[in-house]
C-alpha atoms as a PDB file:
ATOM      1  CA  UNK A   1      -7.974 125.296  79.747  1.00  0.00           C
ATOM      2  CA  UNK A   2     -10.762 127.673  80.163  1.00  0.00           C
ATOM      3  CA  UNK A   3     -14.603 127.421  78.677  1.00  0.00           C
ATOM      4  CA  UNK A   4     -14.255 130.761  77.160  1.00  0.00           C
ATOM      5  CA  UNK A   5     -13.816 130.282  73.814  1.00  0.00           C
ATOM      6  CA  UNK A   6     -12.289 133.079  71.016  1.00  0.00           C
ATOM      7  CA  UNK A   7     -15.349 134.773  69.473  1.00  0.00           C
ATOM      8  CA  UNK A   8     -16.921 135.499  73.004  1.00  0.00           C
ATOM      9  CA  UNK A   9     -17.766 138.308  74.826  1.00  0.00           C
ATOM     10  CA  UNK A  10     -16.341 138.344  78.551  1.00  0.00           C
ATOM     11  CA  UNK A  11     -15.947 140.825  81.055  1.00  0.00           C
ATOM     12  CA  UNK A  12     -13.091 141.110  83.918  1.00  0.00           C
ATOM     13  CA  UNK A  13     -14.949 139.834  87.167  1.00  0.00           C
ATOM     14  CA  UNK A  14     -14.105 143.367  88.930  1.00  0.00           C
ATOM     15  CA  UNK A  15     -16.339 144.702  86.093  1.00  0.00           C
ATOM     16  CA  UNK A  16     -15.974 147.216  83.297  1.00  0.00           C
ATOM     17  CA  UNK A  17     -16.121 146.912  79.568  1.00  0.00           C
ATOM     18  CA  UNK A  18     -17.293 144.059  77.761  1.00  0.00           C
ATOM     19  CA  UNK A  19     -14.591 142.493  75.668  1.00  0.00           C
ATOM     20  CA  UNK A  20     -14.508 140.279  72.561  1.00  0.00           C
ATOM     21  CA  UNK A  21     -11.809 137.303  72.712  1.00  0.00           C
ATOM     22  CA  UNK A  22      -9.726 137.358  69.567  1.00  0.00           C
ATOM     23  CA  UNK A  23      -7.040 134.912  71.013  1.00  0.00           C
ATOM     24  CA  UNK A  24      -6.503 131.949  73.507  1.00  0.00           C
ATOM     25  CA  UNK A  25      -3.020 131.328  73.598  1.00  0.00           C
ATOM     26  CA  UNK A  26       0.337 130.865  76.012  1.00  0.00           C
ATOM     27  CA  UNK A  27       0.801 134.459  76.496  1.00  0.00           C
ATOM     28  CA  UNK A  28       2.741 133.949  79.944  1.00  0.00           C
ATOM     29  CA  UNK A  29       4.917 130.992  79.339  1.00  0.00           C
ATOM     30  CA  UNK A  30       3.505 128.742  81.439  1.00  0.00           C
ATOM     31  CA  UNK A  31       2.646 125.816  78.806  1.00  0.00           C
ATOM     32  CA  UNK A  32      -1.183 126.052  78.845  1.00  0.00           C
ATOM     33  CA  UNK A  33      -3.417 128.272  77.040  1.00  0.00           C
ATOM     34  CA  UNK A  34      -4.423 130.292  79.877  1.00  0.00           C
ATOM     35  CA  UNK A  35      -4.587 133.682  78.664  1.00  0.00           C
ATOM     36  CA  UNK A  36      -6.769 135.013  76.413  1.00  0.00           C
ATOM     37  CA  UNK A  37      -5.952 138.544  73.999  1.00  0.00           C
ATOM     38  CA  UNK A  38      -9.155 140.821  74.231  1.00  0.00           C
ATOM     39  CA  UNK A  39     -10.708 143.759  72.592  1.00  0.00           C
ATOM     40  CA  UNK A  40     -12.739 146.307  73.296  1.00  0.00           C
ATOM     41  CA  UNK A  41     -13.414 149.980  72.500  1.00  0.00           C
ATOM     42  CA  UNK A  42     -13.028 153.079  75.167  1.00  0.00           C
ATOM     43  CA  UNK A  43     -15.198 155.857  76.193  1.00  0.00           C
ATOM     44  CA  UNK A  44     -14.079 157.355  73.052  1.00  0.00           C
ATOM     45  CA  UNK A  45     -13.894 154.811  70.897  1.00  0.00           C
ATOM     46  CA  UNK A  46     -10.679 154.094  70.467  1.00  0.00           C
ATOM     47  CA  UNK A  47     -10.035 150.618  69.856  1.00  0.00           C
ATOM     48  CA  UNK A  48      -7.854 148.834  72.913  1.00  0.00           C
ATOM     49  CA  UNK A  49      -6.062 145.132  73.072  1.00  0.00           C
ATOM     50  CA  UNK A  50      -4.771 143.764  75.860  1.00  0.00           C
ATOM     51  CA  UNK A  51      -3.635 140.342  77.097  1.00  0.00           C
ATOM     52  CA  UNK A  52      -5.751 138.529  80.391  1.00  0.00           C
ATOM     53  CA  UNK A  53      -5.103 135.381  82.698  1.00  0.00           C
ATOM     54  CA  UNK A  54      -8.128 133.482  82.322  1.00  0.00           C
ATOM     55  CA  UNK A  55      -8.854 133.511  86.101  1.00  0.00           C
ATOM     56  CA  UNK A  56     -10.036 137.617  86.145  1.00  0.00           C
ATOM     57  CA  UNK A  57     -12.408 136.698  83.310  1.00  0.00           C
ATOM     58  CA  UNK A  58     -16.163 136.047  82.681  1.00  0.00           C
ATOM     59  CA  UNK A  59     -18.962 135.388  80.219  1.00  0.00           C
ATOM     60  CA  UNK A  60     -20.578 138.821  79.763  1.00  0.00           C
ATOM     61  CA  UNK A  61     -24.103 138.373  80.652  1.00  0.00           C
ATOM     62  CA  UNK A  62     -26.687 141.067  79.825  1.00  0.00           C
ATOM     63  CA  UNK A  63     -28.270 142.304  82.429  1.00  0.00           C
ATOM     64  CA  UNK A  64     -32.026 140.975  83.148  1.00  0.00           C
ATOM     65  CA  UNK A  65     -34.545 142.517  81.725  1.00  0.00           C
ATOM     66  CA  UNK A  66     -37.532 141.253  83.813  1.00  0.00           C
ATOM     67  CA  UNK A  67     -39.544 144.048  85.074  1.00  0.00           C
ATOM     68  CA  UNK A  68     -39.447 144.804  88.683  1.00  0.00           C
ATOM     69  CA  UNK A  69     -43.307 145.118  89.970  1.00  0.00           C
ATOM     70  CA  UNK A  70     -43.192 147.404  92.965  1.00  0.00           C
ATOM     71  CA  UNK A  71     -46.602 146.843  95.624  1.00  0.00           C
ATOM     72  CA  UNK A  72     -47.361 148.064  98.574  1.00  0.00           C
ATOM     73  CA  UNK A  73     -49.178 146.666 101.358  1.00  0.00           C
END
C-alpha cells in the first residue's frame, strides 16, 4: 500500500499537473489498493479524472522558494 493518502496532492514523477487524490482503491484487479483516482483541472479548466498505479506517482512539493544570491569574484 502506498503513503499517499486520499486528500493529497501528487504529481506523476514524469511531471505535469498537480493532482488531488479522491480515491485509493483496487482499480486493476490485482487485490491491493494500488491505484489511486485523481483530479485535476486543464489548461482550460476543465475538470479531468483519471485512474493511476501508485508507482508513476508523487507528493507534489512546491518548489523552493529560497532566494538564489548570485556573486562574483
Amino acid at each position: 500500500m502506498s503513503d499517499i493518502a486520499k486528500g493529497k496532492v501528487v504529481q506523476l514523477i514524469s511531471g505535469g499537473p498537480q493532482m488531488s487524490v479522491v480515491d485509493v482503491s483496487d482499480y486493476n484487479g490485482s487485490g491491493k489498493d494500488d491505484t489511486e483516482k485523481c483530479v485535476w483541472f486543464d489548461a482550460k479548466s476543465v475538470r479531468c479524472e483519471d485512474v493511476f498505479d501508485v508507482a508513476v506517482l508523487k507528493v507534489y512539493e512546491p518548489p523552493s522558494s529560497a532566494s538564489m544570491r548570485v556573486t562574483r569574484s
